[in-house]
C-alpha atoms as a PDB file:
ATOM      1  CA  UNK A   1     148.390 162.743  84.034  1.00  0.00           C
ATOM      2  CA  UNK A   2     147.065 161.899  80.280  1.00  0.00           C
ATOM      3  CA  UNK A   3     144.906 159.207  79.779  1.00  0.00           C
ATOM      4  CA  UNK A   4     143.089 158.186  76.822  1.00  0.00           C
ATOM      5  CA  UNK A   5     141.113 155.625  74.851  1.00  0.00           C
ATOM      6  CA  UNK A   6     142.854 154.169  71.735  1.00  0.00           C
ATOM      7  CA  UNK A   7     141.191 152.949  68.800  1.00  0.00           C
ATOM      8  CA  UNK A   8     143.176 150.506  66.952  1.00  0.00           C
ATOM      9  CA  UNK A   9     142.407 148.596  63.564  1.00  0.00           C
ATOM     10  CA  UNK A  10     141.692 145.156  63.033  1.00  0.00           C
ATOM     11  CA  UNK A  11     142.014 144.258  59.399  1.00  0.00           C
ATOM     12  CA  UNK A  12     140.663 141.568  57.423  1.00  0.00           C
ATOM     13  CA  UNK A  13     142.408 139.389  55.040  1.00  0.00           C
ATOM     14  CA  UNK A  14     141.535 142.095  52.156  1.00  0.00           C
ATOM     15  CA  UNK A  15     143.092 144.678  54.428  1.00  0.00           C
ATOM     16  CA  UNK A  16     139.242 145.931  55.404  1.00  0.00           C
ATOM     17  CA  UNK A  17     138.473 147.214  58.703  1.00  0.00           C
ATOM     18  CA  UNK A  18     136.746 144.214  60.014  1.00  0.00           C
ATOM     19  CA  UNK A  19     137.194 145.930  63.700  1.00  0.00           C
ATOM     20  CA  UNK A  20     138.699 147.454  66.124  1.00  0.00           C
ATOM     21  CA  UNK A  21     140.534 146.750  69.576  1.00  0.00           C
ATOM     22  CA  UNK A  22     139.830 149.650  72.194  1.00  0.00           C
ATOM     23  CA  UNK A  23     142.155 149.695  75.408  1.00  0.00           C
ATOM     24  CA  UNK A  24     142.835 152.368  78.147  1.00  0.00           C
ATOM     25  CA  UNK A  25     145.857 153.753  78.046  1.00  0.00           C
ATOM     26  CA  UNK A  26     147.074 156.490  80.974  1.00  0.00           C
ATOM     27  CA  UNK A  27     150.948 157.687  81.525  1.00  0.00           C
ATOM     28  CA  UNK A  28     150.514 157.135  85.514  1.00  0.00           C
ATOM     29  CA  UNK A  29     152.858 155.035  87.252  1.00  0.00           C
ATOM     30  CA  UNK A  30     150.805 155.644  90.359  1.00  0.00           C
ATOM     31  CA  UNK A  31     148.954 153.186  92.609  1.00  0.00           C
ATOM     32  CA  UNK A  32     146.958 150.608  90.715  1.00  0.00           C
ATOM     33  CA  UNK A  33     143.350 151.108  91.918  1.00  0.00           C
ATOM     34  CA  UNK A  34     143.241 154.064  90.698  1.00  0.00           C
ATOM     35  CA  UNK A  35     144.612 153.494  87.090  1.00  0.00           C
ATOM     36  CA  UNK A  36     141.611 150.368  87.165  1.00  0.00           C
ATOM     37  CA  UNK A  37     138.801 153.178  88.405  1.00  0.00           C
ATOM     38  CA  UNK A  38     140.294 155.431  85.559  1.00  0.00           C
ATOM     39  CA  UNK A  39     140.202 152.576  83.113  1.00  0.00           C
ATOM     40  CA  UNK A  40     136.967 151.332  84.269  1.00  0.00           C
ATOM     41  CA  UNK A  41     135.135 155.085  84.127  1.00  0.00           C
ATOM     42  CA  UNK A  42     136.460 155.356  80.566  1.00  0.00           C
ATOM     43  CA  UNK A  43     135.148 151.819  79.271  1.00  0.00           C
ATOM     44  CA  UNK A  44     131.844 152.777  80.564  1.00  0.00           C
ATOM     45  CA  UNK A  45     131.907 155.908  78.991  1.00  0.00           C
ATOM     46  CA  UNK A  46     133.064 154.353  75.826  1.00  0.00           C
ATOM     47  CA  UNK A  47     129.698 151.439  76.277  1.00  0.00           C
ATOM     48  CA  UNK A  48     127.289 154.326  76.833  1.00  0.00           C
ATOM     49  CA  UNK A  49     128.085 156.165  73.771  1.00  0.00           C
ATOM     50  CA  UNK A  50     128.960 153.180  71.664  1.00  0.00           C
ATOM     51  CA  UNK A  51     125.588 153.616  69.302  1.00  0.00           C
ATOM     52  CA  UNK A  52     125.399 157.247  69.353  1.00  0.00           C
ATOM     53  CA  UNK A  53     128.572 159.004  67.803  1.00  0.00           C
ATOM     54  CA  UNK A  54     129.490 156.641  64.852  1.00  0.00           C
ATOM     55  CA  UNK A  55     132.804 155.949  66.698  1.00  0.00           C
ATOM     56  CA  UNK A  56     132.899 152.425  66.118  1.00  0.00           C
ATOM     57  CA  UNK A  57     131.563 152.838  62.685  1.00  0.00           C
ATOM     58  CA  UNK A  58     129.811 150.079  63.205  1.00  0.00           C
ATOM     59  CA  UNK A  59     132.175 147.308  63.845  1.00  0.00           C
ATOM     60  CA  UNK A  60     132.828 144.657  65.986  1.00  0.00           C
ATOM     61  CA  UNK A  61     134.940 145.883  69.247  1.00  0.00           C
ATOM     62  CA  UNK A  62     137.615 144.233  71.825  1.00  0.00           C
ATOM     63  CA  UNK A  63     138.126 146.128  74.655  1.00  0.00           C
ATOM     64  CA  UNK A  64     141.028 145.482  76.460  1.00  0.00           C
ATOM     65  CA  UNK A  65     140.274 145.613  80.592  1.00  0.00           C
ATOM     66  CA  UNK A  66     143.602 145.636  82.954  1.00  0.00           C
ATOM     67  CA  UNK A  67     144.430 142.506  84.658  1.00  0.00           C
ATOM     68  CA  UNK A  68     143.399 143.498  87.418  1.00  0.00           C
ATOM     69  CA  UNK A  69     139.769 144.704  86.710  1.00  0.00           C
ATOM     70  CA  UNK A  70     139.619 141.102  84.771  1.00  0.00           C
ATOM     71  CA  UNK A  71     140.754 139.542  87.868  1.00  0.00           C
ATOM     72  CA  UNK A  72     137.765 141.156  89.522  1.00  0.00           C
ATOM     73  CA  UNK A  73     135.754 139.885  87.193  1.00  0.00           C
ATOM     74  CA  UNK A  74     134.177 143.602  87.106  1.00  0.00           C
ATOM     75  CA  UNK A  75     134.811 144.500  82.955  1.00  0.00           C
ATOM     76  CA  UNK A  76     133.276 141.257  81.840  1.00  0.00           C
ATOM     77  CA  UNK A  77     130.415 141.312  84.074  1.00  0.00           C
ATOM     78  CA  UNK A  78     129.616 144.928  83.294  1.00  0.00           C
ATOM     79  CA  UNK A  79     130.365 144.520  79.791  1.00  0.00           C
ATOM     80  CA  UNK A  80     127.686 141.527  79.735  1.00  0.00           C
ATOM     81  CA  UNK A  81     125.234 143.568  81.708  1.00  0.00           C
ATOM     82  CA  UNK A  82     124.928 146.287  79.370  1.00  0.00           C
ATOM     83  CA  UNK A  83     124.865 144.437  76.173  1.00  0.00           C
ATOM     84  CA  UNK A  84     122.272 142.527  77.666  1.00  0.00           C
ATOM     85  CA  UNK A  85     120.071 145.522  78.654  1.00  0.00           C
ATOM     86  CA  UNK A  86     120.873 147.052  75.448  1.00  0.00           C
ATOM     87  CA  UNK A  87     119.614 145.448  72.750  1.00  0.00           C
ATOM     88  CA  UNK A  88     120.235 148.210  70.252  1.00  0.00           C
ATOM     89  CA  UNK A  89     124.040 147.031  70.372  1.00  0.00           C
ATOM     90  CA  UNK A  90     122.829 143.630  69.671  1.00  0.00           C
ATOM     91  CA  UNK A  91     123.740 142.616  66.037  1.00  0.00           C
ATOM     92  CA  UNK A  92     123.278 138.858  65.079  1.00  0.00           C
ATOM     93  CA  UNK A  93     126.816 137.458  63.528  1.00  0.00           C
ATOM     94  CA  UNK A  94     126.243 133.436  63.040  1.00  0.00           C
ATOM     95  CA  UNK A  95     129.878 133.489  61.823  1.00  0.00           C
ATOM     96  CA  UNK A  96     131.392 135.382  64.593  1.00  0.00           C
ATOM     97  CA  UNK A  97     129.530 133.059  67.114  1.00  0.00           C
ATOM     98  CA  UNK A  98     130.184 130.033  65.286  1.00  0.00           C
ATOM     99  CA  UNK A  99     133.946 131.191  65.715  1.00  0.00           C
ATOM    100  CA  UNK A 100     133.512 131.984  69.482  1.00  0.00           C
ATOM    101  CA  UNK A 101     131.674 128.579  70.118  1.00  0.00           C
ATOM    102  CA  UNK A 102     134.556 127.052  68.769  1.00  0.00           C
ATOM    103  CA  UNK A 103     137.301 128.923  70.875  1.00  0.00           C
ATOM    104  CA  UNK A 104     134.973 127.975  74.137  1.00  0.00           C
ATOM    105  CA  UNK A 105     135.238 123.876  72.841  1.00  0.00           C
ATOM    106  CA  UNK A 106     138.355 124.429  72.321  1.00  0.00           C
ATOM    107  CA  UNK A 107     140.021 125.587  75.752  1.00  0.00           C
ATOM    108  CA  UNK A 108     137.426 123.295  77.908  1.00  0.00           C
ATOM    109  CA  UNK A 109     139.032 120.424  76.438  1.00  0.00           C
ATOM    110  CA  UNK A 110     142.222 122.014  77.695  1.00  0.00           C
ATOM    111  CA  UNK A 111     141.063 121.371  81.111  1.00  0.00           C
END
């Protein structure tokens, strides 16, 4: 079984890397828990080294989780945990969070 991290491009309106979406990505068809514990040991391999071997080049990330490890609520908690206790991959971005506070207003009032 191949499995493997992939690194795609997110381009700005001047075509710029502004960042880049990472997902898991394995060729198994097998039972599900294990594709999530494969998925989940690569994501934390990717957060561990996230500072140290340029890999990001410093951009902004999405990391896509499987549905079922969001459903378990496990790749946002652990995603929050480590940012949190890491505050070397804490860069302020008023823009980006001005953009994210206005994503959150806009799906409560959904509800």
């Amino acid at each position: 079984m191949d499995n493997y991290l992939v690194k795609q491009p997110i381009h700005d309106e001047k075509n710029q890397t502004w960042a880049y979406e990472v997902l898991y990505n394995d060729d198994s068809f097998g039972d599900p828990d294990t594709s999530d514990y494969l998925a989940a040991s690569a994501i934390e391999n990717l957060l561990m080294q996230i500072n140290n071997d340029g890999y990001l080049e410093n951009k902004t990330a999405f990391i896509t989780f499987t549905p079922n490890l969001l459903m378990r609520n496990a790749g946002v908690r652990a995603s929050v945990e480590y940012f949190l206790s890491h505050k070397e991959t804490q860069t302020p971005d008023p823009e980006f969070d001005a953009f994210c506070d206005r994503v959150v207003k806009l799906v409560e009032s959904w509800k």
